[in-house]
Protein backbone atom coordinates (compact mmCIF):
# COMPACT_ATOMS: atom_id res chain seq x y z
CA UNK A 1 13.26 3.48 -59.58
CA UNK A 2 13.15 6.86 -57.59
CA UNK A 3 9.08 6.56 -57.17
CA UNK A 4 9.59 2.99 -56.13
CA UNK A 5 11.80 4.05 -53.25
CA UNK A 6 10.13 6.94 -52.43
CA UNK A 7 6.67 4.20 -51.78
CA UNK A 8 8.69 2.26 -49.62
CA UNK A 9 9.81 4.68 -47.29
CA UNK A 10 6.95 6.27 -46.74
CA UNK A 11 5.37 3.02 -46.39
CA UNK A 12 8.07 2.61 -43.84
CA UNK A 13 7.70 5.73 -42.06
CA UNK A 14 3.94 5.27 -42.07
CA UNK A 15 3.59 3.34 -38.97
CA UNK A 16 5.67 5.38 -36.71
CA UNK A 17 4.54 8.52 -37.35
CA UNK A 18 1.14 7.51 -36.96
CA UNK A 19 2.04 6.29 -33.69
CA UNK A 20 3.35 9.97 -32.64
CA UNK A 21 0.37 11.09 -33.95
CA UNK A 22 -1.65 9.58 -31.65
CA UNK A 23 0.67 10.05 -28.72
CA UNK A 24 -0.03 13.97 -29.26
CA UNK A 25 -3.46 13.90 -29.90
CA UNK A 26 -4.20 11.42 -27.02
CA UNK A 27 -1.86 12.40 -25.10
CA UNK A 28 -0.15 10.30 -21.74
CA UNK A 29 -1.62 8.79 -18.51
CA UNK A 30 -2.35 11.52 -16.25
CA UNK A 31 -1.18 11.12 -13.17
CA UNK A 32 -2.09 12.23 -9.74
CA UNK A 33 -1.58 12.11 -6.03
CA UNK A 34 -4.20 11.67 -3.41
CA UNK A 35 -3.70 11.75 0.30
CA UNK A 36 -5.63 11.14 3.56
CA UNK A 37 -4.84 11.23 6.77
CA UNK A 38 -6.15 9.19 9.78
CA UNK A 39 -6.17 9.67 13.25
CA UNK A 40 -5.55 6.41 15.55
CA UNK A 41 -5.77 6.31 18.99
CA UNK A 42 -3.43 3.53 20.99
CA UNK A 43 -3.87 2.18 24.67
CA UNK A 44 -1.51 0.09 26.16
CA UNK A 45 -3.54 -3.76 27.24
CA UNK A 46 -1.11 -3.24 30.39
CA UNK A 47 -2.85 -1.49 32.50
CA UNK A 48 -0.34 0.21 34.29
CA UNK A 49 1.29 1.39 31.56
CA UNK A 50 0.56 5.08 30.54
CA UNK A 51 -0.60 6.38 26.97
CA UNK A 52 1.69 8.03 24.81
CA UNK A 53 5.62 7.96 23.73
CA UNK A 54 4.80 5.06 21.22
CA UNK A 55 5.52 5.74 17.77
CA UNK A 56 3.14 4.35 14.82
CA UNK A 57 3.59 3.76 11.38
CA UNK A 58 1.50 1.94 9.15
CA UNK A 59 1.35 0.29 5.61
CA UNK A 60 -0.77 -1.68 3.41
CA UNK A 61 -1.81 -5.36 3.89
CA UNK A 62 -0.70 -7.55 1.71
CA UNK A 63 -1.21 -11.35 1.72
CA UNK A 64 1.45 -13.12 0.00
CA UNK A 65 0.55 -15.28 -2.65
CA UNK A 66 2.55 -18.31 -3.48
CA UNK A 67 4.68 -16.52 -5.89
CA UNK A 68 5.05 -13.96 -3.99
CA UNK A 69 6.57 -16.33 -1.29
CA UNK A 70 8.69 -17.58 -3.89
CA UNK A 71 10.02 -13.91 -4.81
CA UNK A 72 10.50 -13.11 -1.29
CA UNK A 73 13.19 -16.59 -0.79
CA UNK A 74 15.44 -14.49 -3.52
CA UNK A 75 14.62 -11.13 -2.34
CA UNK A 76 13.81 -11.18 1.26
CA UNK A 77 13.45 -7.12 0.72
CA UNK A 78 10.80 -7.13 -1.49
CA UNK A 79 7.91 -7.16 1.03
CA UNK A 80 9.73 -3.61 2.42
CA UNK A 81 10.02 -2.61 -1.14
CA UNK A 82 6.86 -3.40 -2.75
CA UNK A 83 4.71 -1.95 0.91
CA UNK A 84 6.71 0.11 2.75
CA UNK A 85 6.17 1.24 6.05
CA UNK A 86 5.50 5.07 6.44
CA UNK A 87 7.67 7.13 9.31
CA UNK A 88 7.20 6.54 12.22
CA UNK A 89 5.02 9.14 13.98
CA UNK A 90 5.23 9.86 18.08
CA UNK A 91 1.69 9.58 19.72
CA UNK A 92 0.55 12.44 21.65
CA UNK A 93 -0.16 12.21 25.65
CA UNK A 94 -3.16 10.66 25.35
CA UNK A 95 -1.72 7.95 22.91
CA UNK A 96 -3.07 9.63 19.54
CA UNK A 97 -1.30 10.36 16.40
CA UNK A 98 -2.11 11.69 13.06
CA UNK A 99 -0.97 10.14 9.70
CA UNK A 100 -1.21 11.17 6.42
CA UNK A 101 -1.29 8.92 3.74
CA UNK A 102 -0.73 9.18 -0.17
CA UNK A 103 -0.78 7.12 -3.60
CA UNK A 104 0.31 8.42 -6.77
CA UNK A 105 -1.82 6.95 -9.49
CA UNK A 106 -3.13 7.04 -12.69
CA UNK A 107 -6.20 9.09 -12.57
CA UNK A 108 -8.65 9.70 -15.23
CA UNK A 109 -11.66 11.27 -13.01
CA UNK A 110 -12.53 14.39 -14.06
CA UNK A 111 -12.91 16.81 -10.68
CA UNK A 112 -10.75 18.25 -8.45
CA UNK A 113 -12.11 16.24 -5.62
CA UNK A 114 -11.36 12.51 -5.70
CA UNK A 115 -14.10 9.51 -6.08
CA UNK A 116 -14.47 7.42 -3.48
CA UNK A 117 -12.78 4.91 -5.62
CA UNK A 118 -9.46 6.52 -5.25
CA UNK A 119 -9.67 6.87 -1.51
CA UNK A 120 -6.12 5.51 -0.43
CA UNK A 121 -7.08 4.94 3.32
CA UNK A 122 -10.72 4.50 4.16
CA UNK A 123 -12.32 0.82 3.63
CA UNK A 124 -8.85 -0.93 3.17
CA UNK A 125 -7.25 -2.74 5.60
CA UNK A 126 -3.38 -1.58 6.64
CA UNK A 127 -0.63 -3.13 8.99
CA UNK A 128 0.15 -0.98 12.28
CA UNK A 129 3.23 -1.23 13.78
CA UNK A 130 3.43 0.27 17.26
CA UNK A 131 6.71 0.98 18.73
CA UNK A 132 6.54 1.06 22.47
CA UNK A 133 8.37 3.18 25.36
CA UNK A 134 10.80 -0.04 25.55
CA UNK A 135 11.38 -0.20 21.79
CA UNK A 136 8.57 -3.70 21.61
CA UNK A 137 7.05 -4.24 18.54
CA UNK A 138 3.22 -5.10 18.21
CA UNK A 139 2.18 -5.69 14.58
CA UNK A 140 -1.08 -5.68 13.71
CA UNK A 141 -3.96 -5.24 11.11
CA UNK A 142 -6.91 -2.59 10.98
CA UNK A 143 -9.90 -1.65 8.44
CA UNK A 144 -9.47 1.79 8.20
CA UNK A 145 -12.89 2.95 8.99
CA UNK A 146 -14.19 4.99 11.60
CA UNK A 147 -14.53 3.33 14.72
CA UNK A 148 -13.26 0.17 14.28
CA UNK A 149 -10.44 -1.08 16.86
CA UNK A 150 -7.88 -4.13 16.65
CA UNK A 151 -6.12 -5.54 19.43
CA UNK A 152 -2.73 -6.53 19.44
CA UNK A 153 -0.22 -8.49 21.58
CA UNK A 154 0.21 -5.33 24.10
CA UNK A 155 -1.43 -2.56 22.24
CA UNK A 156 -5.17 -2.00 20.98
CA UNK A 157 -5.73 1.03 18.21
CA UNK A 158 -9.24 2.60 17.42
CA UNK A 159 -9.32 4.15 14.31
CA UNK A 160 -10.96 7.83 15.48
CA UNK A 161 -11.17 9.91 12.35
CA UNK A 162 -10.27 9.58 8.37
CA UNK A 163 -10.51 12.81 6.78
CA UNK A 164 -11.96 13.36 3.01
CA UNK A 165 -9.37 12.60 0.49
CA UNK A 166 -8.11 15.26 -1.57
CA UNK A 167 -5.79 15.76 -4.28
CA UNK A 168 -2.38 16.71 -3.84
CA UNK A 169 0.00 18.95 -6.47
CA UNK A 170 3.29 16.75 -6.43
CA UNK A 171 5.63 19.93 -6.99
């Protein structure tokens, strides 16, 4: 009766310690943190109006899908929560700014310089929000890549620079 016992809890026990076992061997997810920055340049469709004093921030574009419609009728924060807006960031006298930009992922590359593939800026396409002198709003979308513009209601943004993505020790 004693051997009989013993079977079944090692039986028992089999499954989870095999589990740990892998755990340790394998080991967890890493995970790591890349960030970008971009440079955008503003100008004001008004022509009298000067450059600079705006403030920018930006986040990425998301379509909502149907369901994500649907979530949104319950949760009318979850658009803010899901892609939220980075600070806001003053433009300098000639209307440019600098922002920098960074994901947390899951990151198997090996390297200490990120693939392309992980680039968190350059190629995708983010929301601007531009914040003028009078406290307007324009909203509007932009591939981040070099040179490309967008125009908005009162503001167009050129996209001047996108620096090299690098990886970024979260302590």
């Amino acid at each position: 009766m004693h051997g009989t016992y013993t079977r079944k809890l090692v039986r028992r026990a089999s499954i989870p310690v095999a589990l740990l076992i892998v755990v340790v061997t394998v080991g967890c997810d890493p995970v790591r943190r890349v960030e970008q920055s971009v440079v955008l340049k503003t100008s004001s469709l008004d022509e009298t109006s000067s450059p600079g004093s705006e403030s920018i921030a930006i986040r990425e574009y998301h379509k909502p899908s149907k369901d994500d419609q649907e979530f949104e009728r319950f949760n009318p924060e979850r658009r803010e929560q899901m892609y939220p807006w980075t600070q806001d960031v003053k433009t300098d006298k000639s209307g440019r700014v600098r922002i920098v930009y960074g994901v947390t992922m899951i990151d198997r590359s090996e390297g200490n310089v990120p693939p392309r593939s992980r680039y968190p800026l350059e190629g995708h396409i983010f929301s601007v929000r531009i914040r003028g002198r009078d406290g307007e709003i324009d909203e509007l979308n932009v591939e981040m890549s070099k040179g490309t513009t967008a125009q908005g209601r009162r503001h167009r943004i050129t996209v001047e620079k996108i620096t090299t993505a690098v990886y970024v020790n979260p302590n």
